[in-house]
Protein backbone atom coordinates (compact mmCIF):
# COMPACT_ATOMS: atom_id res chain seq x y z
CA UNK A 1 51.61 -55.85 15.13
CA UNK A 2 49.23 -56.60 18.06
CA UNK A 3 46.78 -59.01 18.26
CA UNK A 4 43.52 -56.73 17.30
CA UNK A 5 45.55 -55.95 14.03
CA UNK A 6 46.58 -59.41 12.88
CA UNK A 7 43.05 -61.07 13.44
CA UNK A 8 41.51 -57.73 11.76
CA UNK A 9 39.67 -56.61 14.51
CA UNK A 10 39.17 -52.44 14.44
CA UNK A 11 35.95 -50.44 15.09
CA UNK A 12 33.81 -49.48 18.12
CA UNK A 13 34.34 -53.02 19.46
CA UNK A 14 37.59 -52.91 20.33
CA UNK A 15 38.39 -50.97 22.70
CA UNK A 16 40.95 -47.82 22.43
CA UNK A 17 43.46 -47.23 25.53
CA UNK A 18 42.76 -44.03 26.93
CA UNK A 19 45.18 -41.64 28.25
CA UNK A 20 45.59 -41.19 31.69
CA UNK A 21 43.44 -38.67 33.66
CA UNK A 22 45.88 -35.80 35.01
CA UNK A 23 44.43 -34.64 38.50
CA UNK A 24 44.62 -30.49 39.17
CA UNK A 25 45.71 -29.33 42.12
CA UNK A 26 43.13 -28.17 44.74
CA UNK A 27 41.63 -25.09 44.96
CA UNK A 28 44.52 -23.17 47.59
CA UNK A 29 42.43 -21.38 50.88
CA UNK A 30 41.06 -18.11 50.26
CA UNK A 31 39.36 -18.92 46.70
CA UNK A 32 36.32 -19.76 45.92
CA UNK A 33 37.19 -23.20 45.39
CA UNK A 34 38.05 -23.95 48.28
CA UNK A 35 35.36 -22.81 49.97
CA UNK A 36 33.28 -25.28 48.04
CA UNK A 37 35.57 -28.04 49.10
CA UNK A 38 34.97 -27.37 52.22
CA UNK A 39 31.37 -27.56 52.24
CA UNK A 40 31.16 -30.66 50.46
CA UNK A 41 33.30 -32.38 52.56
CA UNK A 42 31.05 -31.28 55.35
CA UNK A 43 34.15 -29.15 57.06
CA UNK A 44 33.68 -25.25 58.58
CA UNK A 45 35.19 -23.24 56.01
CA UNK A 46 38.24 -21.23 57.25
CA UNK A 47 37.87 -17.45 57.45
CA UNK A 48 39.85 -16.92 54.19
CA UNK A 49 37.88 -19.34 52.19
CA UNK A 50 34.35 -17.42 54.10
CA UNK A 51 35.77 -14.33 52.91
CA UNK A 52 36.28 -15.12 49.27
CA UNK A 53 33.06 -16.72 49.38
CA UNK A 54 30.89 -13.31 50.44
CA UNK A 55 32.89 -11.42 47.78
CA UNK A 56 32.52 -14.21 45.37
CA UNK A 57 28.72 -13.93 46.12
CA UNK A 58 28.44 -10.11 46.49
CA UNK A 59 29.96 -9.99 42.90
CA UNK A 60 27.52 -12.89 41.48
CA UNK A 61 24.74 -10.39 42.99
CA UNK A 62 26.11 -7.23 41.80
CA UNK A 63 26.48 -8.83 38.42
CA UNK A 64 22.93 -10.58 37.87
CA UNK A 65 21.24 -7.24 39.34
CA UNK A 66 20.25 -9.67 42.13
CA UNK A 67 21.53 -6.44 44.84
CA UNK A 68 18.34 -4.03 45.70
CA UNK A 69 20.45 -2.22 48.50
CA UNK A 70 24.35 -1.43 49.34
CA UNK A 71 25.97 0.00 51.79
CA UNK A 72 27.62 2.82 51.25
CA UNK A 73 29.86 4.31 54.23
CA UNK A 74 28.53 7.23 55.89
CA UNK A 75 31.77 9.83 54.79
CA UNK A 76 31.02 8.70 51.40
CA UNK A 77 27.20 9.57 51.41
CA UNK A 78 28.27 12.50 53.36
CA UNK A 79 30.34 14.08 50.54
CA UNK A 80 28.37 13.34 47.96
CA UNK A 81 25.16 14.71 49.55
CA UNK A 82 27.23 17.82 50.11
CA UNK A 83 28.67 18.18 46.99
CA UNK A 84 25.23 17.54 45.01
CA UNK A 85 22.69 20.46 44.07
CA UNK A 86 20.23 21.41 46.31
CA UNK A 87 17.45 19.15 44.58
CA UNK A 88 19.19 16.35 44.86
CA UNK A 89 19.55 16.79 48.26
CA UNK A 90 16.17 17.23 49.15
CA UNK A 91 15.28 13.88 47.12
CA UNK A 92 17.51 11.97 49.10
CA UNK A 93 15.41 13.61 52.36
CA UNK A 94 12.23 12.39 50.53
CA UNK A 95 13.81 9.31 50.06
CA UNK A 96 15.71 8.42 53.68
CA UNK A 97 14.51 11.36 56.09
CA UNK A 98 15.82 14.19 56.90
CA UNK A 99 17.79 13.03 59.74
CA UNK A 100 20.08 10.68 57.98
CA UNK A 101 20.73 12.70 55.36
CA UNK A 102 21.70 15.69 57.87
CA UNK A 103 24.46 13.21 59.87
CA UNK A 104 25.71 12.34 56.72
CA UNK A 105 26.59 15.77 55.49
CA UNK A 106 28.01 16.57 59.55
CA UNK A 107 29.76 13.75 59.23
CA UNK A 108 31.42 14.40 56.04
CA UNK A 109 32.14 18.21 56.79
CA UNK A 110 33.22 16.83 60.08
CA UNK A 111 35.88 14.60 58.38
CA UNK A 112 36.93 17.78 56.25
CA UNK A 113 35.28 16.79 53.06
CA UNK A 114 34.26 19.39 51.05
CA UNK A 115 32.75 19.69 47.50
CA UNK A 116 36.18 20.30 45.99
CA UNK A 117 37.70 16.25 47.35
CA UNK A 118 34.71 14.62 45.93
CA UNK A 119 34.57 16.46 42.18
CA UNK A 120 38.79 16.65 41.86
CA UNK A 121 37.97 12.83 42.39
């Protein structure tokens, strides 16, 4: 019997032992994590950590509808341009110019894309 017990002594006023705290493990380089370790430590995050950072962000953006814009590689514009109806290429004229939309389609003919790669897709 301890000594809170035999004098009668239970409630908010005495006070309870509490377990101890189990610490995690950091955050390994290349997360997200550790990234944020780094900055508040005040160190220059290592590439890894930077990289999982901008995809960690460009995700957050894509997600939230925070993203106006995105880059799209030029082969992949390309093929899609070439496999769309005419309309739709003419918007995307309207839309970037003519001239972009013509190196796109080069471009993607040039790397031997045709209609058939992008709708067997």
């Amino acid at each position: 019997m301890t000594v809170t017990e035999r004098l009668g002594l239970y409630g908010p006023a005495v006070r309870q032992p509490t377990p101890a705290k189990v610490r995690r493990q950091p955050a390994p380089c290349g997360s997200y994590g550790a990234y944020q370790r780094h900055y508040k430590r005040g160190e220059t995050p290592c590439r890894p950590c930077k990289k999982a950072a901008a995809t960690y962000i460009a995700l957050w953006r894509a997600r939230s509808g925070k993203t106006k814009h995105v880059l799209v590689p030029v082969q992949v514009l390309g093929a899609l341009l070439a496999a769309a109806p005419t309309e739709v290429e003419e918007w995307a004229e309207q839309q970037i110019g003519a001239n972009p939309v013509t190196a796109a389609v080069a471009v993607a003919l040039r790397d031997g894309r045709t209609e058939g790669d992008v709708l067997d897709a």
